[in-house]
C-alpha atoms as a PDB file:
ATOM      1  CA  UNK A   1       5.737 -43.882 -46.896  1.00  0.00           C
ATOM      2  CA  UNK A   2       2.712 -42.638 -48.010  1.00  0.00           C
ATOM      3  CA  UNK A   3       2.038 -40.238 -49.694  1.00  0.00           C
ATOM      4  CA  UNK A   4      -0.904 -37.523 -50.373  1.00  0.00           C
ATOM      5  CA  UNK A   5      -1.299 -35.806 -53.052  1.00  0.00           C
ATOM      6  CA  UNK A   6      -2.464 -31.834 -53.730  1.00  0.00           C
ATOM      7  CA  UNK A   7      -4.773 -32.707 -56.613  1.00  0.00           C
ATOM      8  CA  UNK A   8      -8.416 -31.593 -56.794  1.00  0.00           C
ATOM      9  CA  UNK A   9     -10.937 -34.434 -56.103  1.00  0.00           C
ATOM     10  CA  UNK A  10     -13.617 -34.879 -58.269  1.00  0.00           C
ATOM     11  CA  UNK A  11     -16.230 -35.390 -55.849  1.00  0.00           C
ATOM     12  CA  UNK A  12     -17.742 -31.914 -55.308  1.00  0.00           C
ATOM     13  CA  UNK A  13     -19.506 -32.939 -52.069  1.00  0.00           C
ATOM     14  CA  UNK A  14     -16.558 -33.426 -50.270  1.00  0.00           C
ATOM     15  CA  UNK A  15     -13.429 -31.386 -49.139  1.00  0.00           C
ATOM     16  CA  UNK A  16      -9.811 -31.561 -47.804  1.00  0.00           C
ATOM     17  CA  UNK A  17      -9.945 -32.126 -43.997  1.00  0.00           C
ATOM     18  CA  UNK A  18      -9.067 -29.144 -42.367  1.00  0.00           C
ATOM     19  CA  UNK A  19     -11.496 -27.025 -44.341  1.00  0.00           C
ATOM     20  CA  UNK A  20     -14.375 -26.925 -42.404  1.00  0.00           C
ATOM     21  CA  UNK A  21     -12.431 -24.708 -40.058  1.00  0.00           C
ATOM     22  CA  UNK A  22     -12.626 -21.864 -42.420  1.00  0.00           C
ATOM     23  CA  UNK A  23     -16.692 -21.959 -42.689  1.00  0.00           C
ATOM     24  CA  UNK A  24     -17.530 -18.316 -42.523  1.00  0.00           C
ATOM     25  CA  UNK A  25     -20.267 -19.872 -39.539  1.00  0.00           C
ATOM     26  CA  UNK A  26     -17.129 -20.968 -37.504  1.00  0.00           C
ATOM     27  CA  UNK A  27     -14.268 -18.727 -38.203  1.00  0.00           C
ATOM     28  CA  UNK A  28     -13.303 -15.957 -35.909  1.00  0.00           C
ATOM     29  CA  UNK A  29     -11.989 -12.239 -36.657  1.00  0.00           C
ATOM     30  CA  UNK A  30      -8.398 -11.852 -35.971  1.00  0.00           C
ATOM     31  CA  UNK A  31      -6.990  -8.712 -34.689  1.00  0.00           C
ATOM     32  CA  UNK A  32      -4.307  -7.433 -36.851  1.00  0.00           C
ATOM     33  CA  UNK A  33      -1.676  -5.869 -35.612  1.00  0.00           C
ATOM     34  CA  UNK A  34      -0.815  -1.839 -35.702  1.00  0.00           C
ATOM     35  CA  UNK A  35       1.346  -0.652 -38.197  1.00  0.00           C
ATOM     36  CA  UNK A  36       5.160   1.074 -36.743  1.00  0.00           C
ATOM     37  CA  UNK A  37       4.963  -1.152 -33.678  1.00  0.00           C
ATOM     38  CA  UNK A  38       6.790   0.796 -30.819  1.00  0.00           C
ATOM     39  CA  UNK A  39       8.463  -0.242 -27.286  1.00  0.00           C
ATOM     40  CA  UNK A  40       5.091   2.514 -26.218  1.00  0.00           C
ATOM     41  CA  UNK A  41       2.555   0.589 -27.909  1.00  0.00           C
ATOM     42  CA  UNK A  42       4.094  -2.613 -26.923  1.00  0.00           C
ATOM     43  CA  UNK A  43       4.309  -2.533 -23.252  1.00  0.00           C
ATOM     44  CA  UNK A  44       4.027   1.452 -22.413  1.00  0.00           C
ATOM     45  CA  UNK A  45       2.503   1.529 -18.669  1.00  0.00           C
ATOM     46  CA  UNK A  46       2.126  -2.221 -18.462  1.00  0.00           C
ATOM     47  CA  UNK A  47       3.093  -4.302 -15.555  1.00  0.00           C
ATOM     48  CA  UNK A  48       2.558  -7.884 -16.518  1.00  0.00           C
ATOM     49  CA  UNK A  49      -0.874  -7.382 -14.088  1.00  0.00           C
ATOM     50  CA  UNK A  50      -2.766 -10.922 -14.868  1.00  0.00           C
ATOM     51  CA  UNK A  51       0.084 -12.335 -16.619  1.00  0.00           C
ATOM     52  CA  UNK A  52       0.664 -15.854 -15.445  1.00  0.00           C
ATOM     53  CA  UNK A  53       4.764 -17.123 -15.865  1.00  0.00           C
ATOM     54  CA  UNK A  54       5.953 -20.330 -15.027  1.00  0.00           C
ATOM     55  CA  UNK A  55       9.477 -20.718 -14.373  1.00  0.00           C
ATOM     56  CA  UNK A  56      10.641 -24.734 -14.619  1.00  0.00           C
ATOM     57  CA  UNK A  57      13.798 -24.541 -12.820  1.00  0.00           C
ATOM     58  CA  UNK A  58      15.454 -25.633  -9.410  1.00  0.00           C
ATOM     59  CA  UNK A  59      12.521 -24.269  -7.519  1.00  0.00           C
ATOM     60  CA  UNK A  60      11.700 -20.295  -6.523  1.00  0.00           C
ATOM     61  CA  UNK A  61      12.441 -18.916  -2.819  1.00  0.00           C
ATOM     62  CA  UNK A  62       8.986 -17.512  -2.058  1.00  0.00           C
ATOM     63  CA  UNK A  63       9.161 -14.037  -0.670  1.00  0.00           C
ATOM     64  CA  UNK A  64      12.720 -13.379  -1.483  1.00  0.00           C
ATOM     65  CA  UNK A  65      13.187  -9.670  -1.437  1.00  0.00           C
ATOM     66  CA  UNK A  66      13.852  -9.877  -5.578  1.00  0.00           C
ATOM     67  CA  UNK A  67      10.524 -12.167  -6.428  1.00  0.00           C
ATOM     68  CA  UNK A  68       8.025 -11.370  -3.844  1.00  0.00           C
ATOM     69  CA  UNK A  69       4.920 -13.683  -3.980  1.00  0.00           C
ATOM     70  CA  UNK A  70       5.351 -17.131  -5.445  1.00  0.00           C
ATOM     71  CA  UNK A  71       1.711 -17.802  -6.456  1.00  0.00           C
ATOM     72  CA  UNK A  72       1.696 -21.342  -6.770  1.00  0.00           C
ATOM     73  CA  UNK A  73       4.222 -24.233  -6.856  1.00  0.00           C
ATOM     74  CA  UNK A  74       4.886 -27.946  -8.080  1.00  0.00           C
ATOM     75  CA  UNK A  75       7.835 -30.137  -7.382  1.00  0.00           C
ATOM     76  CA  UNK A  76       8.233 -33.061  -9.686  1.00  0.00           C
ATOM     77  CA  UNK A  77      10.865 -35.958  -9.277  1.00  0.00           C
ATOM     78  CA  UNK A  78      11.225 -39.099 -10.747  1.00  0.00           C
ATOM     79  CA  UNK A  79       8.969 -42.204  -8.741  1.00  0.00           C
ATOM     80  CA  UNK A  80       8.967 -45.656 -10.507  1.00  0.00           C
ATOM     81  CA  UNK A  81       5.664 -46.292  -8.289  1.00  0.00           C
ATOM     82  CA  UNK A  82       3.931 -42.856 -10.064  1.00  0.00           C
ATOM     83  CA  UNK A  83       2.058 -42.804 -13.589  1.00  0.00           C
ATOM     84  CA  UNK A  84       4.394 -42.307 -16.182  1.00  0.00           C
ATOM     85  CA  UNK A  85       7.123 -42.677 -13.653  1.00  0.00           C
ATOM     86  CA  UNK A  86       7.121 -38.954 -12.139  1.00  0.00           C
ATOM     87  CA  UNK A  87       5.698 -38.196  -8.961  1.00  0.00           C
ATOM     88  CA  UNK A  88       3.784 -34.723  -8.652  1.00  0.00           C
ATOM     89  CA  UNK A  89       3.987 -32.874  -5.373  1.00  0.00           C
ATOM     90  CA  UNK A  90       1.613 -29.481  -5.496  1.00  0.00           C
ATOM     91  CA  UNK A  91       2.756 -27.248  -2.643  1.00  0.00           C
ATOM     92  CA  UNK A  92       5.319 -24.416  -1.675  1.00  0.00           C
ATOM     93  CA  UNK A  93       8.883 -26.116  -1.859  1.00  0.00           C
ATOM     94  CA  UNK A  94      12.331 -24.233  -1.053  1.00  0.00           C
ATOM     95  CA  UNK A  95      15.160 -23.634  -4.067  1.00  0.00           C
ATOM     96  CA  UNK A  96      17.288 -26.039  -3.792  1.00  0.00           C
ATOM     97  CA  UNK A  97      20.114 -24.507  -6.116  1.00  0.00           C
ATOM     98  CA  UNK A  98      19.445 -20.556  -6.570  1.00  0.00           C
ATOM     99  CA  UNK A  99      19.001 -20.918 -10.125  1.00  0.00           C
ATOM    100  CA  UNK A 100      15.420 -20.615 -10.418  1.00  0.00           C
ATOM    101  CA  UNK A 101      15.032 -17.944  -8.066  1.00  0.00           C
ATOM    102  CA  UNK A 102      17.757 -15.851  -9.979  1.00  0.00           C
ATOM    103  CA  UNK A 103      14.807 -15.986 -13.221  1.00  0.00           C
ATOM    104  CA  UNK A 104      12.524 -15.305 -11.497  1.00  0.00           C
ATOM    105  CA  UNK A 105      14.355 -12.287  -9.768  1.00  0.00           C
ATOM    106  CA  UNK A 106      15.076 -11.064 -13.299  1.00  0.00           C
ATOM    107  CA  UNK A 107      11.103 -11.598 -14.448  1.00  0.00           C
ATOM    108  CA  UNK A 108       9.643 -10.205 -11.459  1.00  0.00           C
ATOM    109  CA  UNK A 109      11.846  -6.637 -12.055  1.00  0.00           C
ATOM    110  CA  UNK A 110      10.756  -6.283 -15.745  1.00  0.00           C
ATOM    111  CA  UNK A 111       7.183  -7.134 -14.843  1.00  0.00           C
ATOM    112  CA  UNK A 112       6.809  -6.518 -11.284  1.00  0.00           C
ATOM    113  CA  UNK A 113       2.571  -7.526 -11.299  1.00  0.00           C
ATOM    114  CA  UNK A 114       2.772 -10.935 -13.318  1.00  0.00           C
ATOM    115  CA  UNK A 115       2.078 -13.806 -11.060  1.00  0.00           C
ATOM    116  CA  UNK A 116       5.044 -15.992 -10.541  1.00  0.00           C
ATOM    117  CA  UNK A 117       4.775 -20.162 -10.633  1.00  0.00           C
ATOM    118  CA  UNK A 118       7.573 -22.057  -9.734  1.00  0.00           C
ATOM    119  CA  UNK A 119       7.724 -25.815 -11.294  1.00  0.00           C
ATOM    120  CA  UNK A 120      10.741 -27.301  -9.617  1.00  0.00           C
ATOM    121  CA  UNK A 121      12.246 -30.022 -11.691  1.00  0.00           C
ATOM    122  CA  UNK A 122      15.962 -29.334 -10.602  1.00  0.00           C
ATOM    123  CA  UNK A 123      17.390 -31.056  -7.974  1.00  0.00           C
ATOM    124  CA  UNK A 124      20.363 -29.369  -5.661  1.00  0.00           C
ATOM    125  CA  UNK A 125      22.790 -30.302  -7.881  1.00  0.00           C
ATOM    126  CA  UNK A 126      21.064 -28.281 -11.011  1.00  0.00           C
ATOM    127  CA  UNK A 127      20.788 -31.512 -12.665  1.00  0.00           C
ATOM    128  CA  UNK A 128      17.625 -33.507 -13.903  1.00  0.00           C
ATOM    129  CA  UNK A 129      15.752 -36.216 -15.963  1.00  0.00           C
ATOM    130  CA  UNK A 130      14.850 -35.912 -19.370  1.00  0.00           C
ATOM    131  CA  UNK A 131      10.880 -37.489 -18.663  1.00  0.00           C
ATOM    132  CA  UNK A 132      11.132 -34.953 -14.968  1.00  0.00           C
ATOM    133  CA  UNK A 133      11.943 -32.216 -17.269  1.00  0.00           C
ATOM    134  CA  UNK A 134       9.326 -32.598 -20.412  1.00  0.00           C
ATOM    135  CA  UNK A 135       6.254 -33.438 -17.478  1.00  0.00           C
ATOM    136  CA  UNK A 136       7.192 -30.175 -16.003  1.00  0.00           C
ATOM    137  CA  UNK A 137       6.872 -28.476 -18.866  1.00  0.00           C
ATOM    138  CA  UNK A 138       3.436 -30.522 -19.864  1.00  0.00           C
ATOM    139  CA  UNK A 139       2.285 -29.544 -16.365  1.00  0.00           C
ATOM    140  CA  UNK A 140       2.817 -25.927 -16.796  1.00  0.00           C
ATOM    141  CA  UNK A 141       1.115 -25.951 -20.402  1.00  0.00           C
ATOM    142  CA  UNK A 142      -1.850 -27.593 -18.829  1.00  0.00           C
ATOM    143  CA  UNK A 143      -2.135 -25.173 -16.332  1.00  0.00           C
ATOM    144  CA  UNK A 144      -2.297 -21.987 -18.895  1.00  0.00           C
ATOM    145  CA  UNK A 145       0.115 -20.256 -18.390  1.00  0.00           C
ATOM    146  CA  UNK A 146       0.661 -17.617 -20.661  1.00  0.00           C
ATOM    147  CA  UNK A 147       4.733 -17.357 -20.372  1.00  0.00           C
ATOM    148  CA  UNK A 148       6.928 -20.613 -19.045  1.00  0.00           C
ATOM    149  CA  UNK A 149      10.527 -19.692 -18.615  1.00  0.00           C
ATOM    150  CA  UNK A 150      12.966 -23.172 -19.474  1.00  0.00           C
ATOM    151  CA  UNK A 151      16.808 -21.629 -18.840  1.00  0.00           C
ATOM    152  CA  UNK A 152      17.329 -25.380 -18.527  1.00  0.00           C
ATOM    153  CA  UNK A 153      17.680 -27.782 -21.531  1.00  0.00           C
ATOM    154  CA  UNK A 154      18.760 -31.199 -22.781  1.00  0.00           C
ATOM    155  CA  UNK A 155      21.262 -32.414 -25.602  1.00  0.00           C
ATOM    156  CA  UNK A 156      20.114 -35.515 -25.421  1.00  0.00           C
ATOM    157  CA  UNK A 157      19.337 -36.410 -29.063  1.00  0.00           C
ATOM    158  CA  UNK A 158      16.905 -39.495 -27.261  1.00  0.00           C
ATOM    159  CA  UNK A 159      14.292 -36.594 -26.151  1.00  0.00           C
ATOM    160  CA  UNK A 160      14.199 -34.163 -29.414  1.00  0.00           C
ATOM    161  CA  UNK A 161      10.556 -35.724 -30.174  1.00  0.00           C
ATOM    162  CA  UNK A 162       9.235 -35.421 -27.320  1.00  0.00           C
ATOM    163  CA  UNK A 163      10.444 -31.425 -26.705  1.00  0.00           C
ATOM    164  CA  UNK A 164       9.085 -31.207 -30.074  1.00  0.00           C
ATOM    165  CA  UNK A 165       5.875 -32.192 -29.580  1.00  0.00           C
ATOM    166  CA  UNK A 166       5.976 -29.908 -26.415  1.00  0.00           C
ATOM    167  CA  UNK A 167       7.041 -26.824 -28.415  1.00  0.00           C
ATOM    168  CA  UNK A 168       4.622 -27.226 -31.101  1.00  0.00           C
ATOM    169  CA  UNK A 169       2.131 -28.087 -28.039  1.00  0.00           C
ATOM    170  CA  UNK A 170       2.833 -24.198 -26.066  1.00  0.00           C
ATOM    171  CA  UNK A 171       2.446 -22.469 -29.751  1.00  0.00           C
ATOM    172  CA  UNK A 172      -0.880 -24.428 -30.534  1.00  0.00           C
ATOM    173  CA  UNK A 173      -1.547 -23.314 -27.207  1.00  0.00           C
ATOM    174  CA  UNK A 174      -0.961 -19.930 -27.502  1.00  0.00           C
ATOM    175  CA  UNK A 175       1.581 -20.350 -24.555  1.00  0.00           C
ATOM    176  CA  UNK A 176       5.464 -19.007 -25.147  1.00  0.00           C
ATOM    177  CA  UNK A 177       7.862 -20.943 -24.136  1.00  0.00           C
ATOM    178  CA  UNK A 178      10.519 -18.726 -23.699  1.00  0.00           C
ATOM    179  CA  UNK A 179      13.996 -21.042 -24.085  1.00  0.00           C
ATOM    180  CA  UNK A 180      17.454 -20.464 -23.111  1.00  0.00           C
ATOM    181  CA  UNK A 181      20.131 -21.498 -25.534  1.00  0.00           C
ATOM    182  CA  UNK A 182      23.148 -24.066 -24.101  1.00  0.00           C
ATOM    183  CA  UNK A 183      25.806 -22.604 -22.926  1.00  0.00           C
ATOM    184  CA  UNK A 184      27.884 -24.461 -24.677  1.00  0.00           C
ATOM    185  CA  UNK A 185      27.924 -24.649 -28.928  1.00  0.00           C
ATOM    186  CA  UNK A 186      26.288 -27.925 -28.645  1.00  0.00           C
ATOM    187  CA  UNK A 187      22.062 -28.065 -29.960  1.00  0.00           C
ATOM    188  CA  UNK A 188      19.776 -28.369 -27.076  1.00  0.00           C
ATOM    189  CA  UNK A 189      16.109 -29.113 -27.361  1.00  0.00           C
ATOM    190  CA  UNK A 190      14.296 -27.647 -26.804  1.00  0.00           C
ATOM    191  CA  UNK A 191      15.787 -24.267 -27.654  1.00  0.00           C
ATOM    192  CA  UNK A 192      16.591 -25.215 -30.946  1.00  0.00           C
ATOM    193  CA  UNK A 193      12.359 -25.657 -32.438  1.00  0.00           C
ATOM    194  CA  UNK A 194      11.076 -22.531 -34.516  1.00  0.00           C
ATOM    195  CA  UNK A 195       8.153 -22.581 -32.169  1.00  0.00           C
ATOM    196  CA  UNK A 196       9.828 -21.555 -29.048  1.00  0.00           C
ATOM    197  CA  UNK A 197      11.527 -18.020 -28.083  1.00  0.00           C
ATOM    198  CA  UNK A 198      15.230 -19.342 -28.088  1.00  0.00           C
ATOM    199  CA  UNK A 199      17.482 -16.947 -26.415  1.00  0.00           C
ATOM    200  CA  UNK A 200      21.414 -16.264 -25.579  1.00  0.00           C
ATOM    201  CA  UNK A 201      23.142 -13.600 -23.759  1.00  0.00           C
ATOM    202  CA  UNK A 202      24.529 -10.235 -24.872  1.00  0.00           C
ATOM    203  CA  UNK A 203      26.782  -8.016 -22.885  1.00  0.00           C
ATOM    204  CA  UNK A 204      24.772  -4.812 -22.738  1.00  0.00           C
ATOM    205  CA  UNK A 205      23.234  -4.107 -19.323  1.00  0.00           C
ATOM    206  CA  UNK A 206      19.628  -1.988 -20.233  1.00  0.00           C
ATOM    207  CA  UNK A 207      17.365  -4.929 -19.228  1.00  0.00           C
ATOM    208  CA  UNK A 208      15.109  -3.653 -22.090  1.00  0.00           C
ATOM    209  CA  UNK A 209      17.187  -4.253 -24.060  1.00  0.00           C
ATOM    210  CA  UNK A 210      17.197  -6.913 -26.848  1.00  0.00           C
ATOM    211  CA  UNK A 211      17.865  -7.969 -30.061  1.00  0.00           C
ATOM    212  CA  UNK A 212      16.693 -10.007 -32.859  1.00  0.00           C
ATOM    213  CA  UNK A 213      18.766 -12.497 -34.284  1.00  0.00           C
ATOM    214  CA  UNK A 214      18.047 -12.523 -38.585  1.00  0.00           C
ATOM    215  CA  UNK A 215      19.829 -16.273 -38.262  1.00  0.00           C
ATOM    216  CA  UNK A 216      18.455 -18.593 -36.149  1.00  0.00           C
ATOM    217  CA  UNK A 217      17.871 -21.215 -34.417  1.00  0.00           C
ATOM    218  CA  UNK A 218      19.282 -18.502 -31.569  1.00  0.00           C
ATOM    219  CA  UNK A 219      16.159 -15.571 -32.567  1.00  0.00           C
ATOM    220  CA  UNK A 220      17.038 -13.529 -29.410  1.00  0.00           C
ATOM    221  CA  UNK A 221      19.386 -11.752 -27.353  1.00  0.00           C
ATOM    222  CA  UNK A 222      19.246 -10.284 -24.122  1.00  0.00           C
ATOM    223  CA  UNK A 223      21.379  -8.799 -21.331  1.00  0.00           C
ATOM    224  CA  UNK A 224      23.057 -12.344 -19.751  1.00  0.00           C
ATOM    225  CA  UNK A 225      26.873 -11.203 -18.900  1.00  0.00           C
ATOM    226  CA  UNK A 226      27.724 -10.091 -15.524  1.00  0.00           C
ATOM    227  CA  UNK A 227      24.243  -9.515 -13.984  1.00  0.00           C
ATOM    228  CA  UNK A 228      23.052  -9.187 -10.521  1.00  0.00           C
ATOM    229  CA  UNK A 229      20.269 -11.866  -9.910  1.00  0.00           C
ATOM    230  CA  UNK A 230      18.635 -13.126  -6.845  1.00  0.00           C
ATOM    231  CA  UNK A 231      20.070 -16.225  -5.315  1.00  0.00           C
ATOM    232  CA  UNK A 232      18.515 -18.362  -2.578  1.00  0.00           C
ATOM    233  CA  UNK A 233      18.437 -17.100   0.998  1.00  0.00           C
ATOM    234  CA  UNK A 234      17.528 -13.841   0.264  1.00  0.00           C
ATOM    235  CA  UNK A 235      21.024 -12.947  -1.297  1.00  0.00           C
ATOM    236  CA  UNK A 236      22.164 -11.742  -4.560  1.00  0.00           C
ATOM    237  CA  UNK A 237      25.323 -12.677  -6.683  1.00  0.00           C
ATOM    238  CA  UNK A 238      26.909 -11.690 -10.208  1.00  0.00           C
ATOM    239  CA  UNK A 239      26.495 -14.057 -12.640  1.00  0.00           C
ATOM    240  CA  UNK A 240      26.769 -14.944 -16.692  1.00  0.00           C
ATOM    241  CA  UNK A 241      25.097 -17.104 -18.839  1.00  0.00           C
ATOM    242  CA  UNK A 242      22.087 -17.764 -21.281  1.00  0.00           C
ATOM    243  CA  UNK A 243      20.185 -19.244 -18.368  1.00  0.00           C
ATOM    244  CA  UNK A 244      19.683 -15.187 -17.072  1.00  0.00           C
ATOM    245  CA  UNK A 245      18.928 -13.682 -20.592  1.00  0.00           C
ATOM    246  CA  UNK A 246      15.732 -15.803 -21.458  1.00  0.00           C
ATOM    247  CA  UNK A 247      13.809 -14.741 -18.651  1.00  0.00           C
ATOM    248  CA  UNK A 248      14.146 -10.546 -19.676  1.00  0.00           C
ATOM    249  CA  UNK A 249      12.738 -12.099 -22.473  1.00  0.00           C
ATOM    250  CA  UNK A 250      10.171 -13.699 -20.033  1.00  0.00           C
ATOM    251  CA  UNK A 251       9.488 -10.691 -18.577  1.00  0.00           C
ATOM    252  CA  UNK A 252       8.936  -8.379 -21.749  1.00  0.00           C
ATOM    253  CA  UNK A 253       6.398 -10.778 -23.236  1.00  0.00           C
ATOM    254  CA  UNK A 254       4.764 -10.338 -19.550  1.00  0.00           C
ATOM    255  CA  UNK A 255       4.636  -6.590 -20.035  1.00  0.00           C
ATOM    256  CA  UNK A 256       3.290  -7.184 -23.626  1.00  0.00           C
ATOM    257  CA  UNK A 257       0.762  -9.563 -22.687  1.00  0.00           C
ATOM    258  CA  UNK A 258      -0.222  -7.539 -19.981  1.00  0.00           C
ATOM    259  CA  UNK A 259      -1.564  -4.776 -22.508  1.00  0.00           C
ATOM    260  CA  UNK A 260      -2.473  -6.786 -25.209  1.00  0.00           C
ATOM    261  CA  UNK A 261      -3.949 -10.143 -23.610  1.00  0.00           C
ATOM    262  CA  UNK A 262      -4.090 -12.763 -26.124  1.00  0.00           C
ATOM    263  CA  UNK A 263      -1.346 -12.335 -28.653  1.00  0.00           C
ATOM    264  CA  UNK A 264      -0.221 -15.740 -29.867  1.00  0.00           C
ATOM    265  CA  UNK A 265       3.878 -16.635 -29.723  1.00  0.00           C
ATOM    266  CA  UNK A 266       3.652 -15.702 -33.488  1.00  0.00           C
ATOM    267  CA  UNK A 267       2.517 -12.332 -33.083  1.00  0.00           C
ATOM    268  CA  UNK A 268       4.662 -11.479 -29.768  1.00  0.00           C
ATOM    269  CA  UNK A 269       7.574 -12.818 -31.824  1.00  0.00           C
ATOM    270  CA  UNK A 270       6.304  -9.814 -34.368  1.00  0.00           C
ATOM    271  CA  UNK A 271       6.707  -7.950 -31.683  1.00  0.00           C
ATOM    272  CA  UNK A 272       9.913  -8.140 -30.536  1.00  0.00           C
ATOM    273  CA  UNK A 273      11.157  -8.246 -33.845  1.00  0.00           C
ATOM    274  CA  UNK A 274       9.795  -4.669 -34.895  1.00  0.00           C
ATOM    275  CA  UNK A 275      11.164  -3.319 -31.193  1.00  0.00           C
ATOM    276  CA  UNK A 276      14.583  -4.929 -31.322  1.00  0.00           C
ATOM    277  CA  UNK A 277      17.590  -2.612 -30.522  1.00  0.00           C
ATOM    278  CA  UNK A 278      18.769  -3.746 -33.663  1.00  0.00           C
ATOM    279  CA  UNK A 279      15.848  -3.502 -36.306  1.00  0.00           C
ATOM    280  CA  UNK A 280      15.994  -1.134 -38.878  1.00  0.00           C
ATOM    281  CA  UNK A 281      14.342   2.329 -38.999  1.00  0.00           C
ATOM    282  CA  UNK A 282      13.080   1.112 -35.537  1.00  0.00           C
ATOM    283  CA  UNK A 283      10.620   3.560 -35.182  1.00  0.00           C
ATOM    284  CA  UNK A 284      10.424   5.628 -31.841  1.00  0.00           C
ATOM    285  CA  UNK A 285      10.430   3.008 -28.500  1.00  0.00           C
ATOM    286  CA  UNK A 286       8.591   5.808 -26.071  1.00  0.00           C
END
């Protein structure tokens, strides 16, 4: 291994790479942020309006009485005969499990204006490939979209590069990938990367409500435990798990985004962290 040094060069003329992207002809202003963030300032009167959110999942029932409008949609599957071995289908395509439709159910009533994507990666059995999984979530972060919702995730160890490089990918991006833990205490990528939103269920019911975890990997929690969601075929059941607390999530950085286009994850994380049911001397919410 190789290794490089911090030591100052002698040669005037020439500097460190990275430093020529702090030339006062090339850097930009930053916007700091407000001091005693509050739930008002945060998302007061916003309703995700020209927020796009991806949800990879099973697929999205379009025009289901909970989600409305699917904007757009992508099915990927796995195709030996297709570049990189994963065929691409643009196009409106059914749910074939309920699960994604439930997210989106739960994102669509937190920010009711955000347009809704569905990347279906899921097959009827809720179960997927690894390479399926990681090129739906490339897809999405080529698209732009500001908010992808993964209540899906793998444990196997084989893939933790690649999610990785995804995660660090969104937050270079300024995308948030909003992540849902595993059920189960097992790690699962790629919920468990500092770069993503990683987020398990709490029993409370206020769908604003949240808290911030001060020990991660698991940063957030959100209401996952005996909620109504949407379900395909225009019906609703009750259900538990972290796969229905990481979209609220979903849908609050909608409603944030919505006011304030343009944070990056490491500001909306700021965010939620000032506003969080459990922070200290949280000032007023509005």
């Amino acid at each position: 291994m190789t290794v490089a040094p911090n030591t100052p060069t002698t040669r005037i003329s020439l500097r460190p790479a990275g430093a020529e992207k702090f030339d006062p002809a090339v850097l930009r202003p930053v916007r700091p942020l407000p001091v005693g963030i509050t739930r008002e300032w945060a998302w007061g009167g916003s309703t995700g309006a020209g927020v796009d959110v991806a949800v990879v999942d099973s697929g999205v029932e379009d025009g289901h009485p909970w989600v409305g409008r699917v904007d757009s949609a992508v099915a990927l599957s796995v195709d030996p005969t297709a570049p990189d071995g994963v065929r691409v289908d643009v196009g409106p395509h059914e749910d074939l499990f309920g699960h994604g439709t439930a997210c989106a159910g739960v994102i669509r009533r937190l920010a009711p204006d955000c347009r809704l994507h569905s990347v279906r990666v899921l097959g009827d059995r809720l179960t997927g490939r690894g390479p399926v999984f990681a090129a739906g979530v490339r897809w999405a972060l080529e698209q732009g979209f500001a908010v992808v919702n993964l209540s899906l995730s793998t444990g196997n160890d084989d893939y933790h590069g690649l999610f990785h490089d995804l995660a660090d990918e969104a937050y270079f991006r300024g995308t948030a990938l909003v992540c849902a833990v595993n059920n189960a205490p097992v790690p699962s990528y790629p919920s468990q990367y500092a770069a993503v939103f990683s987020v398990a269920a709490h029993a409370r019911t206020d769908p604003e409500g949240f808290d911030f975890n001060p020990d991660p990997p698991v940063e957030l929690g959100a209401p996952g435990v005996d909620v109504e969601v949407a379900w395909r075929g225009g019906g609703t059941l009750t259900a538990t798990g972290n796969s229905f607390a990481a979209p609220h999530v979903s849908g609050l950085v909608a409603r944030i985004l919505g006011k304030h286009p343009g944070l990056t994850p490491f500001q909306l994380k700021t965010v939620l962290h000032a506003i969080a049911d459990n922070a200290c001397d949280t000032p007023d919410r509005g």
